[in-house]
Protein backbone atom coordinates (compact mmCIF):
# COMPACT_ATOMS: atom_id res chain seq x y z
CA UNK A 1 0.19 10.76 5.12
CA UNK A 2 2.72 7.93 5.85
CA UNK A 3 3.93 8.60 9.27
CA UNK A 4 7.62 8.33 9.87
CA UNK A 5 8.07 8.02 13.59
CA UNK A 6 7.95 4.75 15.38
CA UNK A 7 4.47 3.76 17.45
CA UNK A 8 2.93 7.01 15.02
CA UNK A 9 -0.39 6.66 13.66
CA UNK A 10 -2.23 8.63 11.04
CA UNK A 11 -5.98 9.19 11.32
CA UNK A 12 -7.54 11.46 8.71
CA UNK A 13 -10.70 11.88 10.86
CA UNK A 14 -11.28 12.09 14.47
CA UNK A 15 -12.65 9.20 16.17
CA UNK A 16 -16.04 11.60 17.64
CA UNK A 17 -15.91 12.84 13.50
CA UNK A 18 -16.00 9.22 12.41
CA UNK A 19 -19.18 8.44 14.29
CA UNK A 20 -20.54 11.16 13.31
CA UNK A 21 -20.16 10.85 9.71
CA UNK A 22 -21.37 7.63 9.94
CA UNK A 23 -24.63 8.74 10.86
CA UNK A 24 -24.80 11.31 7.65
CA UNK A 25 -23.55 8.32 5.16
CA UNK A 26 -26.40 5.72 6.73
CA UNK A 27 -28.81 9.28 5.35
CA UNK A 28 -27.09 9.25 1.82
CA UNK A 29 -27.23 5.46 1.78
CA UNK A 30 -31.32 5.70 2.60
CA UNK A 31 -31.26 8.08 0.10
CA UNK A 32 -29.58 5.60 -2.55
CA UNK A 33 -31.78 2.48 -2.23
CA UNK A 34 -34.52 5.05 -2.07
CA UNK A 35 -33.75 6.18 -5.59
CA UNK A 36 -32.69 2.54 -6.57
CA UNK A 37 -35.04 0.97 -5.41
CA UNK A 38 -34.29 -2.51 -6.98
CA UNK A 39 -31.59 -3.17 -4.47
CA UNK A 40 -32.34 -4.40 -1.04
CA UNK A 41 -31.28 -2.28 1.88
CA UNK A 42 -30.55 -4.32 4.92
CA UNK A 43 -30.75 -1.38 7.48
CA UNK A 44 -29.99 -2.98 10.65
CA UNK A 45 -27.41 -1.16 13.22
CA UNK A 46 -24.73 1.41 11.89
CA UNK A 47 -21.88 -0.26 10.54
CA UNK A 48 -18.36 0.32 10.50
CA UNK A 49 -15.87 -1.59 8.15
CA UNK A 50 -12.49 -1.65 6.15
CA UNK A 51 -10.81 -4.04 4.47
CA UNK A 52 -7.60 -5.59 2.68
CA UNK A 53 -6.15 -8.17 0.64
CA UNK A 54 -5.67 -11.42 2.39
CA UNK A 55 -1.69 -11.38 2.27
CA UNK A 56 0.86 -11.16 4.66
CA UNK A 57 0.12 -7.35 5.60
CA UNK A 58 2.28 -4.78 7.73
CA UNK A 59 1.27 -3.71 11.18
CA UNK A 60 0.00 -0.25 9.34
CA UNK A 61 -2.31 -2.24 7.82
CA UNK A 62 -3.21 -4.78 10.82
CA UNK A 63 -4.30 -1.28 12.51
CA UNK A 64 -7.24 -1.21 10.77
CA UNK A 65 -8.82 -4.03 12.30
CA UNK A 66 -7.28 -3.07 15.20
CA UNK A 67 -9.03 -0.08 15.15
CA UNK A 68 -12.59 -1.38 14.60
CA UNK A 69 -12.90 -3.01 18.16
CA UNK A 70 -12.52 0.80 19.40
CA UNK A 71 -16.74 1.26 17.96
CA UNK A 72 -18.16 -0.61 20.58
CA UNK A 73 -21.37 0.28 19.88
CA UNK A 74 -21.60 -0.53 16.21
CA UNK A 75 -21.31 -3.48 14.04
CA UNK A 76 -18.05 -3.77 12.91
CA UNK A 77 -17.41 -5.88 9.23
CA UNK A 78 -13.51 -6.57 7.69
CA UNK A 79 -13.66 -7.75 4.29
CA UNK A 80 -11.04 -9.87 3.16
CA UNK A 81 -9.90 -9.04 -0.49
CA UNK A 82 -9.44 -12.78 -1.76
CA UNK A 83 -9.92 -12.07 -5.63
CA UNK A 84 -7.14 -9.92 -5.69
CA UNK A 85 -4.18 -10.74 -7.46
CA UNK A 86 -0.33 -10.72 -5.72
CA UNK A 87 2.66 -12.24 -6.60
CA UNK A 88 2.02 -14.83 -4.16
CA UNK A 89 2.40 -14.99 0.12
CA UNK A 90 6.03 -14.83 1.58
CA UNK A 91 7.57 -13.24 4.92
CA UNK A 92 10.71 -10.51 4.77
CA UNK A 93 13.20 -11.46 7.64
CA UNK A 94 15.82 -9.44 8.87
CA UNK A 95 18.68 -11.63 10.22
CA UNK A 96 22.43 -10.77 11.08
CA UNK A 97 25.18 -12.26 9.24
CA UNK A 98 28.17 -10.13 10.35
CA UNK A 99 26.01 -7.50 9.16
CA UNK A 100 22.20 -6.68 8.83
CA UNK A 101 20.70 -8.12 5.99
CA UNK A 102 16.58 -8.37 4.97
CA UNK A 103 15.93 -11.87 2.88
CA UNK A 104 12.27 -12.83 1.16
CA UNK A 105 11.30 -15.91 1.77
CA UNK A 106 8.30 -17.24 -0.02
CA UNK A 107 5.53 -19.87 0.96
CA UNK A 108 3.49 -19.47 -2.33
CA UNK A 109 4.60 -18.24 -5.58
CA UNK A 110 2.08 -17.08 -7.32
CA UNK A 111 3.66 -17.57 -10.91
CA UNK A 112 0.30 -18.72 -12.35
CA UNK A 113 -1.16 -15.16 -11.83
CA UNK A 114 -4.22 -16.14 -9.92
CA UNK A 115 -6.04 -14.54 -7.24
CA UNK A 116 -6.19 -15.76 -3.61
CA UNK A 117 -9.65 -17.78 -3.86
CA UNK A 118 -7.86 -19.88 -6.77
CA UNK A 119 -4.18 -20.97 -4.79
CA UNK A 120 -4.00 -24.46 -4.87
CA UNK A 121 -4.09 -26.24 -1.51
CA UNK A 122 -1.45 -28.69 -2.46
CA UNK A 123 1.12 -25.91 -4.16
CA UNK A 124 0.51 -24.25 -0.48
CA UNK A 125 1.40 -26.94 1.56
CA UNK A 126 4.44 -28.01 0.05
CA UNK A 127 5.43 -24.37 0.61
CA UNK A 128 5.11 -24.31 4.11
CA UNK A 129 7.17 -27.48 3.96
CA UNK A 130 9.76 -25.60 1.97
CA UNK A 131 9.67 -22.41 4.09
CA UNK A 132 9.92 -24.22 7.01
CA UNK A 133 13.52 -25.93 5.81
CA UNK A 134 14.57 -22.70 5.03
CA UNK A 135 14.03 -21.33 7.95
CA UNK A 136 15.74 -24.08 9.73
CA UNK A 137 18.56 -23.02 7.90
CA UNK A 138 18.82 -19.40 8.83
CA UNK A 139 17.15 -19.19 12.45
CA UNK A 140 20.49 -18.68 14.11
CA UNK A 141 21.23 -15.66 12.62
CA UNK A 142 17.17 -14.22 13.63
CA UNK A 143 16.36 -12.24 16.67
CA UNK A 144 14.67 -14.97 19.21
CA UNK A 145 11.64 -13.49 19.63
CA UNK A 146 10.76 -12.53 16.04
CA UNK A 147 12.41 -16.92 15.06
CA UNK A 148 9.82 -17.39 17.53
CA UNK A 149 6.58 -15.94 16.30
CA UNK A 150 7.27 -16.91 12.44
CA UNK A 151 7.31 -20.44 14.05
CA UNK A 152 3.91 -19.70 15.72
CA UNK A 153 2.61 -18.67 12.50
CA UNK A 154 4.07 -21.59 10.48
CA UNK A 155 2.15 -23.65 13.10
CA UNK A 156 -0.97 -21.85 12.53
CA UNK A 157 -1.03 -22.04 8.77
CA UNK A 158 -1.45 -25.83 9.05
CA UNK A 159 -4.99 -25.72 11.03
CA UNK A 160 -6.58 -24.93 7.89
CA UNK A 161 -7.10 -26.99 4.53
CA UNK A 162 -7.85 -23.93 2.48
CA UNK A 163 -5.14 -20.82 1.60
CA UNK A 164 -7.25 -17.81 2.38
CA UNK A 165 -8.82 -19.61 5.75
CA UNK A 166 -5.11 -20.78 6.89
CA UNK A 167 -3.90 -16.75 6.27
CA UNK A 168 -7.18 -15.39 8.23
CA UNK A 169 -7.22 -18.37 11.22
CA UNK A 170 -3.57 -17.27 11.70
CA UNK A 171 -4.12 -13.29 11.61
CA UNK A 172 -6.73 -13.78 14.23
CA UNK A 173 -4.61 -16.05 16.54
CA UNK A 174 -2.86 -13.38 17.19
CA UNK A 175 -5.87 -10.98 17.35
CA UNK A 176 -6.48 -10.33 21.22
CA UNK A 177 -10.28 -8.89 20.41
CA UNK A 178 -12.44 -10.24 17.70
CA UNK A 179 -15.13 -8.33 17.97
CA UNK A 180 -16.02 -7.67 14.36
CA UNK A 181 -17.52 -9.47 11.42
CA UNK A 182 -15.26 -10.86 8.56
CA UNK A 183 -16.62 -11.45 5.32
CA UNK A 184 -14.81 -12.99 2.19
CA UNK A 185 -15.20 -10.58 -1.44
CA UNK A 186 -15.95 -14.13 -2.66
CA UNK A 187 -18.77 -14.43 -0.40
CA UNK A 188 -20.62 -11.06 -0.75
CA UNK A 189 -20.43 -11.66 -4.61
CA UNK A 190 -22.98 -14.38 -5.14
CA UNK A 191 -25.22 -12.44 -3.05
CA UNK A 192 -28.24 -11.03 -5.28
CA UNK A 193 -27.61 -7.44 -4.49
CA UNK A 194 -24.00 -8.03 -5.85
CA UNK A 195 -24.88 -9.70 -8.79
CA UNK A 196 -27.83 -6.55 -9.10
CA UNK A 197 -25.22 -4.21 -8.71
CA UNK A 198 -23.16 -5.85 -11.73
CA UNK A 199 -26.15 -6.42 -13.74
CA UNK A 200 -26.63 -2.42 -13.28
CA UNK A 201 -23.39 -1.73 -14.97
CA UNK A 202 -23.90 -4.20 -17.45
CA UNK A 203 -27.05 -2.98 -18.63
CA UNK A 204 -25.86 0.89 -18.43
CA UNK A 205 -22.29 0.30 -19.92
CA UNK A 206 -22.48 2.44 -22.81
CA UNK A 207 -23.22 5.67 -20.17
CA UNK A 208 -20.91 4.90 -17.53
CA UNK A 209 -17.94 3.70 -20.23
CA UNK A 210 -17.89 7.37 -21.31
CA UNK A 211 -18.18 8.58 -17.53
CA UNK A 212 -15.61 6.50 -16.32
CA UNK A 213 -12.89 7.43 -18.99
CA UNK A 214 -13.58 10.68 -19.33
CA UNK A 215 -13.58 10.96 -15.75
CA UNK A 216 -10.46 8.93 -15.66
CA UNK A 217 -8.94 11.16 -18.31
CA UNK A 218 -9.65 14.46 -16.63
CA UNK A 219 -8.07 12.94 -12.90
CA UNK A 220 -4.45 12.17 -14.55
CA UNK A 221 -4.36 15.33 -16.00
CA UNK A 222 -5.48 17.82 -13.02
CA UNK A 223 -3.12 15.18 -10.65
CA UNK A 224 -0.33 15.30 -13.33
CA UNK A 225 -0.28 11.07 -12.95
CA UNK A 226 1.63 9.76 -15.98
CA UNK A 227 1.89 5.96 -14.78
CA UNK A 228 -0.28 3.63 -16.98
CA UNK A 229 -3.02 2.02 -14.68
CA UNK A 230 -2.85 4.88 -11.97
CA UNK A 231 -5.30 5.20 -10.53
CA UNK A 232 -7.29 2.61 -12.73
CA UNK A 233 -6.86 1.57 -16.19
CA UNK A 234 -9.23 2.79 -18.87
CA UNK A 235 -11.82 0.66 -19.70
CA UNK A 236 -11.34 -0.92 -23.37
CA UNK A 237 -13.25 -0.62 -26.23
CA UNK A 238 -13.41 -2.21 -30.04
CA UNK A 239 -16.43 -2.22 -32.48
CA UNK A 240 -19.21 -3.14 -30.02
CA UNK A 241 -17.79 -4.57 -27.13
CA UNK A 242 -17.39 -2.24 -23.99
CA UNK A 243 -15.52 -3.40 -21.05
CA UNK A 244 -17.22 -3.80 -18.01
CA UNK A 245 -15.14 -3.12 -14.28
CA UNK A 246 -15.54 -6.29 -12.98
CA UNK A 247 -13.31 -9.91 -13.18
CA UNK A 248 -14.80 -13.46 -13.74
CA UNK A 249 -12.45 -15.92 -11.84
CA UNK A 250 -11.74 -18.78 -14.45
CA UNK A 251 -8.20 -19.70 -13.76
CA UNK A 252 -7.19 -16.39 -13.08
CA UNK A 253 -9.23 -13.28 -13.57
CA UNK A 254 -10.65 -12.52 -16.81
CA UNK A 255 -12.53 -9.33 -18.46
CA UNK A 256 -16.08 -9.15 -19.07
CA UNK A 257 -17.43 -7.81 -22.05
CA UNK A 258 -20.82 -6.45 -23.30
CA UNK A 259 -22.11 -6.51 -26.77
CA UNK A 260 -25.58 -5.65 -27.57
CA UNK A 261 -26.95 -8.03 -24.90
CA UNK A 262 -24.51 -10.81 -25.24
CA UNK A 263 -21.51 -11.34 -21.87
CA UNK A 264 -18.13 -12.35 -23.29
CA UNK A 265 -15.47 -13.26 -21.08
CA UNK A 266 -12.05 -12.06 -22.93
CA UNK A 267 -13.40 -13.16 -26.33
CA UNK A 268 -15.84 -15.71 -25.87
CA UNK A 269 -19.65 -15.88 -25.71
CA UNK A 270 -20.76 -16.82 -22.81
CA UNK A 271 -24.58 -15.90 -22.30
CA UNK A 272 -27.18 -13.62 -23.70
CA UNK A 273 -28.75 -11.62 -21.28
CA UNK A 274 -32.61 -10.64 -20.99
CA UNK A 275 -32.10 -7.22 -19.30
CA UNK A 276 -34.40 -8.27 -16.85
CA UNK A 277 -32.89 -8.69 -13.37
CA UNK A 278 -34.94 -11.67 -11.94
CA UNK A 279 -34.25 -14.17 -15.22
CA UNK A 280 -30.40 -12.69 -15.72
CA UNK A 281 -29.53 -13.24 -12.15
CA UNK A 282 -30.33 -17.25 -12.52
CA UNK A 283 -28.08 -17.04 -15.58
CA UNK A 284 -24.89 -15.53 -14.04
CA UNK A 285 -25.39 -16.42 -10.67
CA UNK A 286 -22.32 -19.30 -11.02
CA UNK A 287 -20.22 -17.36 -13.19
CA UNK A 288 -17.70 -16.11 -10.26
CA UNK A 289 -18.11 -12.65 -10.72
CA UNK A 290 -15.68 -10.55 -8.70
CA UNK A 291 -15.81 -6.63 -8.38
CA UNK A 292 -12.20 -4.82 -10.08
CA UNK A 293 -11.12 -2.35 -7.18
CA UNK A 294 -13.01 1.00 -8.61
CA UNK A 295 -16.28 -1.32 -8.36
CA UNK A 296 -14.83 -2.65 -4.82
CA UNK A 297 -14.70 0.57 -3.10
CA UNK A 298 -18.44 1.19 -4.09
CA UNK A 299 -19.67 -1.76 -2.87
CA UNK A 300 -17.83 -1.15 0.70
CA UNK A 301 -18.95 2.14 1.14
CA UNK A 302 -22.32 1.87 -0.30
CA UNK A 303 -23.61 -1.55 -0.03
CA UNK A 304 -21.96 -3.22 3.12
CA UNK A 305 -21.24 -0.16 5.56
CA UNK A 306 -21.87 3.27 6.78
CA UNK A 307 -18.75 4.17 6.80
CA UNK A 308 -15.52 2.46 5.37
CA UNK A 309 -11.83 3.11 6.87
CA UNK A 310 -9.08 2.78 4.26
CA UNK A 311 -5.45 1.80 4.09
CA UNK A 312 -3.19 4.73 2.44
CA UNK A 313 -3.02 2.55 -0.70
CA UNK A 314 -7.27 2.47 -1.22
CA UNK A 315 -7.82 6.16 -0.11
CA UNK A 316 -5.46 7.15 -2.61
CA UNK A 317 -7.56 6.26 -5.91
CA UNK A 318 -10.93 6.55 -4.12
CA UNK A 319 -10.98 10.23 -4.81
CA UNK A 320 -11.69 9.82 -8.30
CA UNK A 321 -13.75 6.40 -7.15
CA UNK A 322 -16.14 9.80 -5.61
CA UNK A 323 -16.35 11.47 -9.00
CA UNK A 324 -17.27 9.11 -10.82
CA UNK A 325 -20.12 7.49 -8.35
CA UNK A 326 -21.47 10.86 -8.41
CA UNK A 327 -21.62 11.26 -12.35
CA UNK A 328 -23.74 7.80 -12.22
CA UNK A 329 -25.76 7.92 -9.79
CA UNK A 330 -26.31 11.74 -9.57
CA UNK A 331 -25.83 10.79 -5.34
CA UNK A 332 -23.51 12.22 -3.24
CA UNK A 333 -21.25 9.08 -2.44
CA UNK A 334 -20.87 8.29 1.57
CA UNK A 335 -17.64 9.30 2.80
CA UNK A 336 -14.67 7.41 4.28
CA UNK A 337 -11.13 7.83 6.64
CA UNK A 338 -7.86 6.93 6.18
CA UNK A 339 -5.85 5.08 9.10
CA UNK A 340 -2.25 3.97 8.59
CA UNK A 341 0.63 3.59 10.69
CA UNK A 342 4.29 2.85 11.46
CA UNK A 343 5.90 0.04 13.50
CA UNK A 344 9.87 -0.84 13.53
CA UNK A 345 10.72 -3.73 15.26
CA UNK A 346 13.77 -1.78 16.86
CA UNK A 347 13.10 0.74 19.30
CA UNK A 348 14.09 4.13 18.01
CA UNK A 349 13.88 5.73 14.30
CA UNK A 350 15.70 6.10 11.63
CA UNK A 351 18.96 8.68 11.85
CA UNK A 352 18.21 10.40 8.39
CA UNK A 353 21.62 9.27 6.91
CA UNK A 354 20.30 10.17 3.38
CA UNK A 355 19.92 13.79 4.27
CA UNK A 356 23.57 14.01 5.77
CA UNK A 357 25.00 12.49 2.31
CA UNK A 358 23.41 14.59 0.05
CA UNK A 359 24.65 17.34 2.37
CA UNK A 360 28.29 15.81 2.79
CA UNK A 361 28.44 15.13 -1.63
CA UNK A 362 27.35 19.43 -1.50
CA UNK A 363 29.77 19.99 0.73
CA UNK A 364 32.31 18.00 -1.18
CA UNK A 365 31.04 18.97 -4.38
CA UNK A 366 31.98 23.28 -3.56
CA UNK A 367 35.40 22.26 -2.18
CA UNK A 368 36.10 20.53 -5.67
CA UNK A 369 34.89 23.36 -7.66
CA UNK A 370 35.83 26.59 -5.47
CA UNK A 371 37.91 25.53 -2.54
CA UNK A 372 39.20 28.90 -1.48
CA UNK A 373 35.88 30.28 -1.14
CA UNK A 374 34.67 27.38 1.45
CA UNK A 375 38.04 26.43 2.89
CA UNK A 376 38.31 28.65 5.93
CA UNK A 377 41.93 28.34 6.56
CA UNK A 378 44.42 30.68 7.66
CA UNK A 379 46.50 29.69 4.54
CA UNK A 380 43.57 31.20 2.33
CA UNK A 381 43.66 34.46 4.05
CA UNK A 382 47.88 34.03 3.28
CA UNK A 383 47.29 33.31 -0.26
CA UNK A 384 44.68 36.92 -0.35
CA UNK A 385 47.27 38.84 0.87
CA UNK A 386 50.25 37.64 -1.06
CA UNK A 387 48.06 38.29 -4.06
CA UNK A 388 47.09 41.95 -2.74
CA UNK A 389 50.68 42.41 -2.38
CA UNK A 390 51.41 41.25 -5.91
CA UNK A 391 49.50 43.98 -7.50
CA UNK A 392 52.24 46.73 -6.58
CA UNK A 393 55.42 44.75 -6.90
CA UNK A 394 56.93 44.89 -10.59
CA UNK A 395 59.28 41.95 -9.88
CA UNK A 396 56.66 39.36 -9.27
CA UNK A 397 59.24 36.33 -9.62
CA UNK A 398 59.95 35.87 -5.91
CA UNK A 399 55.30 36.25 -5.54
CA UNK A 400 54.89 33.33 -7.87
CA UNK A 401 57.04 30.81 -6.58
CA UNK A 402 55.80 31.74 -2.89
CA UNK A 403 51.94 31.47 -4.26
CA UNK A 404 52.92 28.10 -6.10
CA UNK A 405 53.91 27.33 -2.41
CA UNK A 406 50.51 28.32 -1.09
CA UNK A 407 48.37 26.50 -3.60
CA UNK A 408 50.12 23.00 -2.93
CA UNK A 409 49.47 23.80 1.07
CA UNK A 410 45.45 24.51 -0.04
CA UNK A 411 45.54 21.24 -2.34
CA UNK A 412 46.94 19.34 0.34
CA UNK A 413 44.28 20.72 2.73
CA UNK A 414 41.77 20.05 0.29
CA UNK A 415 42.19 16.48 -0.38
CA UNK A 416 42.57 15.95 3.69
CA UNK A 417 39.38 17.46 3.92
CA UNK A 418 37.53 15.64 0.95
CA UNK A 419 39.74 12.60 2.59
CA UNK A 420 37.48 12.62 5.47
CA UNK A 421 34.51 13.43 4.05
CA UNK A 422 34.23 10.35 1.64
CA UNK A 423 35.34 8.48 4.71
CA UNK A 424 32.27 10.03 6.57
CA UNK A 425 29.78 9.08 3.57
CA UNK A 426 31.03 5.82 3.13
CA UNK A 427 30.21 5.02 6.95
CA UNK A 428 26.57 6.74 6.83
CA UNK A 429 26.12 4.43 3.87
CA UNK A 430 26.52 1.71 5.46
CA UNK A 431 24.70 3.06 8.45
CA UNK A 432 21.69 3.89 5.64
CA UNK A 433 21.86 0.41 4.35
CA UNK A 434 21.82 -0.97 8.07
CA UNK A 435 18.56 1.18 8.84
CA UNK A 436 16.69 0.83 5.61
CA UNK A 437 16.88 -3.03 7.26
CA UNK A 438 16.10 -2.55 10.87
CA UNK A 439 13.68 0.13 10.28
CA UNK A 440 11.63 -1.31 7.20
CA UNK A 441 7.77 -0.54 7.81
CA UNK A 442 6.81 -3.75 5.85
CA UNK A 443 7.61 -6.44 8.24
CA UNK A 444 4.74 -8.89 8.70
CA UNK A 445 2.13 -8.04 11.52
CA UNK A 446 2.83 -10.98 13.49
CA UNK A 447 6.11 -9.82 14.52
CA UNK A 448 4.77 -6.44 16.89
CA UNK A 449 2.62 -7.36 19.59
CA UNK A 450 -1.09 -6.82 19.33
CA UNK A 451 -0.99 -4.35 22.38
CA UNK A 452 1.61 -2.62 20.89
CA UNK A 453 -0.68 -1.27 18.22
CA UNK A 454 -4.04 -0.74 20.36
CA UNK A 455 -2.17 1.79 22.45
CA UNK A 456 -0.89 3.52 19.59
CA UNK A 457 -4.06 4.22 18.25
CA UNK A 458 -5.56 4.87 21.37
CA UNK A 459 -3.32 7.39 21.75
CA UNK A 460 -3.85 9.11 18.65
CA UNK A 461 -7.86 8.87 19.11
């Protein structure tokens, strides 16, 4: 699903497909707030959307926006993932230093743990400060143009007194079209529908705890997924209290539990809830309640869209996001695309160096063991026919010391041969090394030109 050329996009649904399935989703989501009826449906125009954390992103990623100004005739909505949790905002930057190197530098370390909508304004500005020196220090060993756009976007961070706005103002400075709505997860998630659509799980728990982790249980078995957390952790369980999939932000993000009627957060007791929708949303309405990802994706594709367009990381777990929707809600859960893509900043792609060691290590690996039988070499086809000749002399004397000969000639010829060969892999190491730097797909978004993308995709679509 990752493409591997340069300039190569992956769509997993036509453009003509998209549009069209964004029609059938607008039927299944009538057909939701039909049957759940306690939620408002704003119906408005069709609406098209995607989304991401608010962090430094890769071009692949950057697409997806990109990609939204293409439905001209729809409302287009990016949500911006700001209760997520990373290890903080930095910039990779390839520079040359008698060789190619790839160096992180951070603006914000996120050492605290907290998610985007909790960085402190202060902690960011002295990194930008520190960055900034930093990059002073190094800029003559950067490529002019990409020294020249990290300034830009240094520049750009400042305009804004707030973390998440400075990282969105300076994305969309170097947006050419804007012609879409962005809304924060913060945002949406003191909206009443939101805080519905949590008080629906909280009140249902004990059904969809079993769903989801049975569910859950079934997926990392049929997909053979081993990894703890993949695709989402289980929910937790002990005496009474079930976990529900949702954070409260509280200086850093913390569980939610349910027991009998009473919320804890982690441990503590925070309210006791009516199970009444009207009088519980006054009570949790300022409790910074944040969807977890499995929770996310419904919301995107049900509540805020018609039809969502994920990143290869969210269209990975969303198939089992599908199963269990559909075990709640007995619905048929809209359906989404997948868009990613690939940008180097050199022209070119990679050479496959990795593929020509292992073959190279083979290659050296059968001379080691049998060298005769992959050494084509006159003095093989000598050594044959000495030994044929062997077999009918009785005075084999003279045979040995002449086949003695013949196996320090193939010995010698073996280790010039296995000579060059290590001499071969040790260059397309370095040559691997080189390329795993100038052809890394992660490089920040602001370093590929905004047209650069757009014709890529139009291409594809």
């Amino acid at each position: 699903m990752i493409p591997e050329k340069n300039n190569e996009v992956y769509l997993s649904h036509s453009f003509n497909e998209i549009i069209s399935k964004a029609k059938e989703n607008r039927r299944l989501r009538e057909e939701f707030f039909k049957k759940y009826s306690f939620f408002k449906f704003n119906k408005g125009n069709i609406k098209i959307s995607s989304g991401h954390q608010v962090y430094i992103f890769h071009p692949g990623i950057w697409a997806k926006i990109i990609f939204l100004n293409f439905f001209k005739d729809f409302e287009k909505i990016f949500i911006t993932n700001d209760s997520d949790v990373k290890e903080g905002i930095f910039i990779d930057i390839p520079i040359f230093k008698n060789k190619w190197r790839k160096i992180r530098e951070y603006i914000y370390f996120n050492s605290e743990e907290k998610p985007f909508e909790e960085y402190d304004f202060k902690k960011f500005e002295e990194g930008i400060l520190y960055f900034s020196k930093n990059l002073n220090e190094i800029k003559e060993f950067l490529r002019k143009d990409i020294r020249e756009k990290i300034e830009i976007f240094m520049e750009k961070l400042k305009e804004e007194k707030n973390p998440v706005l400075s990282l969105t103002n300076a994305r969309k400075f170097f947006e050419k079209e804007k012609d879409y709505e962005e809304i924060k997860v913060s945002d949406f998630s003191r909206e009443e529908n939101f805080l519905k659509f949590f008080l629906y799980f909280f009140y249902e728990i004990e059904k969809i705890f079993e769903i989801y982790n049975e569910s859950l249980r079934e997926f990392k078995i049929l997909k053979d997924i081993k990894k703890e957390g993949e695709p989402f952790p289980f929910l937790s369980k002990y005496e009474n209290f079930y976990e529900i999939p949702f954070w409260i932000i509280k200086d850093g993000r913390k569980r939610i539990f349910r027991e009998n009627k009473n919320l804890y957060i982690e441990k503590e007791k925070v309210l006791k809830l009516d199970f009444d929708f009207e009088k519980d949303i006054e009570m949790i309405k300022n409790l910074n309640i944040r969807p977890k990802a499995f929770t996310l994706s419904i919301y995107q594709r049900v509540f805020l869209s018609d039809f969502f367009i994920h990143g290869y990381g969210g269209k990975k777990y969303d198939e089992l996001t599908e199963i269990i929707f559909e075990k709640i809600f007995n619905l048929k859960m809209p359906e989404c695309s997948l868009l990613t893509g690939t940008f180097y900043i050199f022209d070119g792609n990679p050479s496959n160096a990795s593929k020509k060691i292992l073959e190279l290590k083979e290659k050296e690996k059968n001379l080691l063991n049998n060298p005769e039988k992959f050494l084509n070499d006159k003095i093989v086809k000598e050594k044959m026919k000495l030994v044929e000749e062997m077999k009918n002399k009785e005075n084999k004397k003279e045979f040995y010391e002449k086949l003695k000969e013949i196996n320090k000639k193939i010995r010698e010829k073996v280790e010039e041969i296995l000579k060059s060969i290590r001499k071969e892999i040790e260059i397309l190491k370095e040559k691997e090394e080189e390329e795993k730097i100038k052809y890394f797909r992660e490089y920040p978004y602001f370093y590929f030109d905004y047209e650069r993308i757009k014709n890529a995709i139009k291409e594809k679509i």
